[in-house]
N, C-alpha and C. Protein backbone atom coordinates (compact mmCIF):
# COMPACT_ATOMS: atom_id res chain seq x y z
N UNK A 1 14.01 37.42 8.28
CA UNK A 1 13.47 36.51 7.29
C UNK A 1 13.02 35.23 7.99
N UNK A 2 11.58 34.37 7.42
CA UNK A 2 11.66 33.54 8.17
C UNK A 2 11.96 32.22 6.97
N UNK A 3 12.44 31.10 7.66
CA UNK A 3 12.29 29.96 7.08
C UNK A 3 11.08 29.21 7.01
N UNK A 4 10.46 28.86 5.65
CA UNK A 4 8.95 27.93 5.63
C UNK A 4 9.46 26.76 5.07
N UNK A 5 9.76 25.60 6.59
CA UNK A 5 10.25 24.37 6.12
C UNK A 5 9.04 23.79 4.27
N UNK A 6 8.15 24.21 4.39
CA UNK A 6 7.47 23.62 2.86
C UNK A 6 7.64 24.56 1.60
N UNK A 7 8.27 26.01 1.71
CA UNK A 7 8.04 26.72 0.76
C UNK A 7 8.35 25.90 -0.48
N UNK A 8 7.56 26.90 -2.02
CA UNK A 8 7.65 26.03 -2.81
C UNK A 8 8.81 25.73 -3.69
N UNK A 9 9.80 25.85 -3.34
CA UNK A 9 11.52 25.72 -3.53
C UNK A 9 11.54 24.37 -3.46
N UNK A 10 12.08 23.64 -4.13
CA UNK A 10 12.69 22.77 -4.36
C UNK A 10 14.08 22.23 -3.38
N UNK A 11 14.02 23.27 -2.61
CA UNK A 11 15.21 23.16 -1.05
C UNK A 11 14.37 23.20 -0.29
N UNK A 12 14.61 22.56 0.59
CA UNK A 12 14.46 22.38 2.29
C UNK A 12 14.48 23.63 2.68
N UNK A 13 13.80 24.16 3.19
CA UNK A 13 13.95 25.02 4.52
C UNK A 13 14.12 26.43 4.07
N UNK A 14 13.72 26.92 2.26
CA UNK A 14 13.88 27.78 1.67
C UNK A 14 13.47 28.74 2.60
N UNK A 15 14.01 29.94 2.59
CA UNK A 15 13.88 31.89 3.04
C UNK A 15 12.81 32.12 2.28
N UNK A 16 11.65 32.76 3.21
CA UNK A 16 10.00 32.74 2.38
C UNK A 16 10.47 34.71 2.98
N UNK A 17 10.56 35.43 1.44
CA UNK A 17 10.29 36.99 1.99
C UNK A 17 9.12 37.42 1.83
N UNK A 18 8.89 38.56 2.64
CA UNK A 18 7.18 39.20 2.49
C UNK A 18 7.01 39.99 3.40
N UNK A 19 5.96 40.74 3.06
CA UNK A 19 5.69 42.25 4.18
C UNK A 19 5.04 41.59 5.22
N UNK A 20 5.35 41.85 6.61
CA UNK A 20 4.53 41.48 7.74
C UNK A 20 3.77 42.24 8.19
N UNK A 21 4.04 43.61 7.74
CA UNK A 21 3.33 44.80 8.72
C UNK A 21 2.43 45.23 7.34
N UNK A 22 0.96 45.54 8.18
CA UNK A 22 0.47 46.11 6.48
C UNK A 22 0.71 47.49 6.18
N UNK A 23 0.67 47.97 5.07
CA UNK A 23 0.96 49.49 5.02
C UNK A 23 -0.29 50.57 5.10
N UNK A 24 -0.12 51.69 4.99
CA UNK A 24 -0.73 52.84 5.65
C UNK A 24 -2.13 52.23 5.25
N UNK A 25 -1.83 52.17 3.66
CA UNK A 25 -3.30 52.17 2.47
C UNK A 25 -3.57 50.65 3.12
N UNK A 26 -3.52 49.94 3.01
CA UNK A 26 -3.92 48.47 3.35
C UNK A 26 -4.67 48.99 4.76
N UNK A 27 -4.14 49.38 5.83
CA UNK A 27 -4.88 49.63 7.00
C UNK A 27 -6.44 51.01 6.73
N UNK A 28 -6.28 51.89 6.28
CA UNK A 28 -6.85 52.34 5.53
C UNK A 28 -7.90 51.66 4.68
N UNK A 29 -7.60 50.72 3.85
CA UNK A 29 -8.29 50.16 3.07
C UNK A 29 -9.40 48.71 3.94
N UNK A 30 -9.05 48.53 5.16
CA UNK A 30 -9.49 47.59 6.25
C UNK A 30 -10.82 48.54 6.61
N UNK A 31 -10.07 49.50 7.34
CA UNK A 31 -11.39 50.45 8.28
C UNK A 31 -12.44 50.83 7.19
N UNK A 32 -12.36 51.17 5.72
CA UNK A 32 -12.54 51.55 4.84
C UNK A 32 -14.28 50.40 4.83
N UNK A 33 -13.50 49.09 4.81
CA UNK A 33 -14.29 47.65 4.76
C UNK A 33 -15.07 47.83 5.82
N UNK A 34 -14.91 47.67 7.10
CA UNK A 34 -14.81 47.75 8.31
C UNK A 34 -17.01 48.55 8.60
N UNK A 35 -15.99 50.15 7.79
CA UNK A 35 -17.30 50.88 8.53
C UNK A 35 -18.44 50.63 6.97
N UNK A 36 -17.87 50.68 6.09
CA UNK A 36 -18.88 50.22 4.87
C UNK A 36 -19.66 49.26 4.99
N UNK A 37 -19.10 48.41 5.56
CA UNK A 37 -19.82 47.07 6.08
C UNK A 37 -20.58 46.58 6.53
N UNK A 38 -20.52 47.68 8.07
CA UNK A 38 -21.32 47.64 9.11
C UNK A 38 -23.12 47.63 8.83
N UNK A 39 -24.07 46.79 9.81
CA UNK A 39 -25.13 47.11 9.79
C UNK A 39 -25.42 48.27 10.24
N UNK A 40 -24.70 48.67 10.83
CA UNK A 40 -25.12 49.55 12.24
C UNK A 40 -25.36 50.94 11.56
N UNK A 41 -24.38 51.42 10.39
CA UNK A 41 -24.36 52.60 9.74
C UNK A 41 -25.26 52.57 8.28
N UNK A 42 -26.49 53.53 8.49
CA UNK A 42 -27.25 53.75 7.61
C UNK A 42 -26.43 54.51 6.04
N UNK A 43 -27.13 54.52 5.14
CA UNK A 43 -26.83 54.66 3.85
C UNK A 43 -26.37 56.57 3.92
N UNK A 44 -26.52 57.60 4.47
CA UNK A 44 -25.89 58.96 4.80
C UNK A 44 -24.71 58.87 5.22
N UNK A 45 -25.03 57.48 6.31
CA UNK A 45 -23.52 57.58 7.17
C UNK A 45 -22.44 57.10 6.25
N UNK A 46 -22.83 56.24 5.73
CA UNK A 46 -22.00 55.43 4.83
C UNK A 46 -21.71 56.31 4.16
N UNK A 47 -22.03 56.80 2.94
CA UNK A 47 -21.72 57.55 2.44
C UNK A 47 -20.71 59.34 2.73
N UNK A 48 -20.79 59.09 3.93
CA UNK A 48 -20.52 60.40 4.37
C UNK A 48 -19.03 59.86 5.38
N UNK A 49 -19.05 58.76 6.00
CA UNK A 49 -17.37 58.02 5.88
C UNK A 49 -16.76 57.54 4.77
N UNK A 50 -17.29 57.18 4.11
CA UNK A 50 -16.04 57.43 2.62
C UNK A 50 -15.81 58.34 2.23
N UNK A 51 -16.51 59.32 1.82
CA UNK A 51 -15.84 60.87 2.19
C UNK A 51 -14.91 61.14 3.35
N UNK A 52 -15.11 61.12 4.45
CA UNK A 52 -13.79 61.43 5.05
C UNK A 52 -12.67 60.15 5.30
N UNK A 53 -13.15 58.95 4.46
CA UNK A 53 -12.08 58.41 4.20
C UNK A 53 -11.02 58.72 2.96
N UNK A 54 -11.57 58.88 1.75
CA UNK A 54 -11.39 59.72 0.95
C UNK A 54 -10.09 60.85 1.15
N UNK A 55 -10.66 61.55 2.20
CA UNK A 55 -9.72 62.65 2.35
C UNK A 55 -8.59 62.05 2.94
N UNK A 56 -8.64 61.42 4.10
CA UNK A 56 -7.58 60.63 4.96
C UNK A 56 -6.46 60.07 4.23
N UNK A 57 -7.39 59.25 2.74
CA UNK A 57 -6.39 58.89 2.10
C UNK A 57 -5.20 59.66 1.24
N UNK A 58 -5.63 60.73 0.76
CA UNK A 58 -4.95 62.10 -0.20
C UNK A 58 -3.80 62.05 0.37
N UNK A 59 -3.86 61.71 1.87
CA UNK A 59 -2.22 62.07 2.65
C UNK A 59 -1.62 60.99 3.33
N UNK A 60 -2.19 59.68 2.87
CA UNK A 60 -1.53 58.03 3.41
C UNK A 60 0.24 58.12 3.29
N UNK A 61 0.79 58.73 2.40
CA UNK A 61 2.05 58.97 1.87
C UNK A 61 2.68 60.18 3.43
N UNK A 62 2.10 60.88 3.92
CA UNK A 62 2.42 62.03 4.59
C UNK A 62 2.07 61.15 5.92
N UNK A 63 1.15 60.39 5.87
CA UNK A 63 0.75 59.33 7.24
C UNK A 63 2.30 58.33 8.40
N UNK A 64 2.51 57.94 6.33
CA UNK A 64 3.32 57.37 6.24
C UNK A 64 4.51 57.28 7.23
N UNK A 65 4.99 58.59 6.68
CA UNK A 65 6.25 59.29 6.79
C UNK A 65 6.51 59.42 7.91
N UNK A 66 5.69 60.19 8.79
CA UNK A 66 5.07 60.71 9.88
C UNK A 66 5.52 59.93 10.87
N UNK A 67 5.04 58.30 10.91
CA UNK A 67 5.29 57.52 11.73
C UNK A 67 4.04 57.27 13.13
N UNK A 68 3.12 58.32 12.26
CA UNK A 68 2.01 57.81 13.49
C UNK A 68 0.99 56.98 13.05
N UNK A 69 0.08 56.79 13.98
CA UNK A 69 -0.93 55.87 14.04
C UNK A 69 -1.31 55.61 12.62
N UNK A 70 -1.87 54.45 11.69
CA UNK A 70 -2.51 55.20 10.40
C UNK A 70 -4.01 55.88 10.86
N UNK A 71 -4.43 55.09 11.82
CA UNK A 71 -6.32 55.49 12.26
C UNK A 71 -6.11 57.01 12.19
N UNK A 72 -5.16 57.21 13.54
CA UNK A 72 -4.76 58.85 13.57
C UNK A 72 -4.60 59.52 12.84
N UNK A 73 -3.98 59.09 12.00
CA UNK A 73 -3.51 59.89 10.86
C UNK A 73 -4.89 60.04 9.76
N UNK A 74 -5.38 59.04 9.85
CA UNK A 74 -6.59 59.50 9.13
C UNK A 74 -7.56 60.50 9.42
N UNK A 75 -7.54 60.27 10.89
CA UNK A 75 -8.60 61.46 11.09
C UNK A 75 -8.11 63.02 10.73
N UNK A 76 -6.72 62.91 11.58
CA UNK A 76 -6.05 63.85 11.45
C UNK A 76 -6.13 64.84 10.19
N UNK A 77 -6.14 64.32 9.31
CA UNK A 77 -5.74 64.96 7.96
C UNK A 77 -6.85 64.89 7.27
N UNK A 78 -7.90 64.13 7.73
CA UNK A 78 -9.22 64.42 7.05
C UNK A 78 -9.82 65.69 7.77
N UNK A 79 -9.63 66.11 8.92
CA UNK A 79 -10.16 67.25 9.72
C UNK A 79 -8.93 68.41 9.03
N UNK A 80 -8.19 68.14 8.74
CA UNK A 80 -7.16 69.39 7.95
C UNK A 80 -8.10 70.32 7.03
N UNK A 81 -8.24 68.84 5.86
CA UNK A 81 -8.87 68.87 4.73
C UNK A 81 -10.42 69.91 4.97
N UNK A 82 -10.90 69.23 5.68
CA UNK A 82 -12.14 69.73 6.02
C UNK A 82 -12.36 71.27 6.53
N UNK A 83 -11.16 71.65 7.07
CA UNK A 83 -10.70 72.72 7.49
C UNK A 83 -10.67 73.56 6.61
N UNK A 84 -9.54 73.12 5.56
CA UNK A 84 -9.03 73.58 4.73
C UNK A 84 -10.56 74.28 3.69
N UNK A 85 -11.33 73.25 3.16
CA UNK A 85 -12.21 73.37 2.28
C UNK A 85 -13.56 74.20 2.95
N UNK A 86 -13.29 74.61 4.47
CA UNK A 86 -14.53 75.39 5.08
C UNK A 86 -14.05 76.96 4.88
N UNK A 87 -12.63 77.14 5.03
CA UNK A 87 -12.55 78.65 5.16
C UNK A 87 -12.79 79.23 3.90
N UNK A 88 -12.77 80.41 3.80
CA UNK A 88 -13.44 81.16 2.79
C UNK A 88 -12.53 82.35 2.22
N UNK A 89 -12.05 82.79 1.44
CA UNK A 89 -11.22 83.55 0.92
C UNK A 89 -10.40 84.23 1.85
N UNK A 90 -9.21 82.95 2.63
CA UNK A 90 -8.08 84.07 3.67
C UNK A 90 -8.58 84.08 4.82
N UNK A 91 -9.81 83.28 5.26
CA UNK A 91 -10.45 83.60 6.93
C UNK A 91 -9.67 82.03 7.16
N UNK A 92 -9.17 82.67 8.57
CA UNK A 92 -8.28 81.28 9.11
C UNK A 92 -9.17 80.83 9.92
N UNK A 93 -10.33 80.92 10.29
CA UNK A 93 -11.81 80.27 10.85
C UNK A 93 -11.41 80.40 12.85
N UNK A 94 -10.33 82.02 12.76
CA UNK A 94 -10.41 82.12 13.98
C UNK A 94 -11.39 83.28 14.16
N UNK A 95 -12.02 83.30 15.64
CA UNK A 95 -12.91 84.60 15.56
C UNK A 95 -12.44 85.21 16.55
């Protein structure tokens, strides 16, 4: 905990609590800003990273848990997804 000699307490030197680290979705919700933002990415691209942000997010909770990267984890589980939604009745998309 830290002490904020001004917090708005009426004591001196009040205990200010609060999250320091951001969470999965907050980091998520940054890159989210980040590439939407950009000049650099035309209106397909754009559109076509929120889609696989989209997916990334479905499993922020499983990201979570996990304990890895959130970036990683985003990709990670958006390429699952993507996986998931290419095969075709029972083909495990090995040849």
């Amino acid at each position: 905990m830290a002490v904020h000699p001004e917090a708005g307490n009426s004591r001196k030197g009040a205990i200010c609590m609060g999250r320091t680290t951001p969470t999965v979705r907050q980091i998520l919700e940054s890159l989210s800003s980040r590439v939407t933002h950009s000049p650099l990415i035309d209106e397909e691209e754009r559109r076509l990273s929120e889609l696989i942000l989209n997916l990334g997010r479905k499993h922020s909770d499983a990201i979570l848990e996990s304990g890895i990267d959130p970036e990683f984890g985003l990709i990670f589980f958006a390429l699952v997804e993507i996986l998931k939604n290419s095969m075709v009745d029972g083909e495990d998309g090995r040849r």
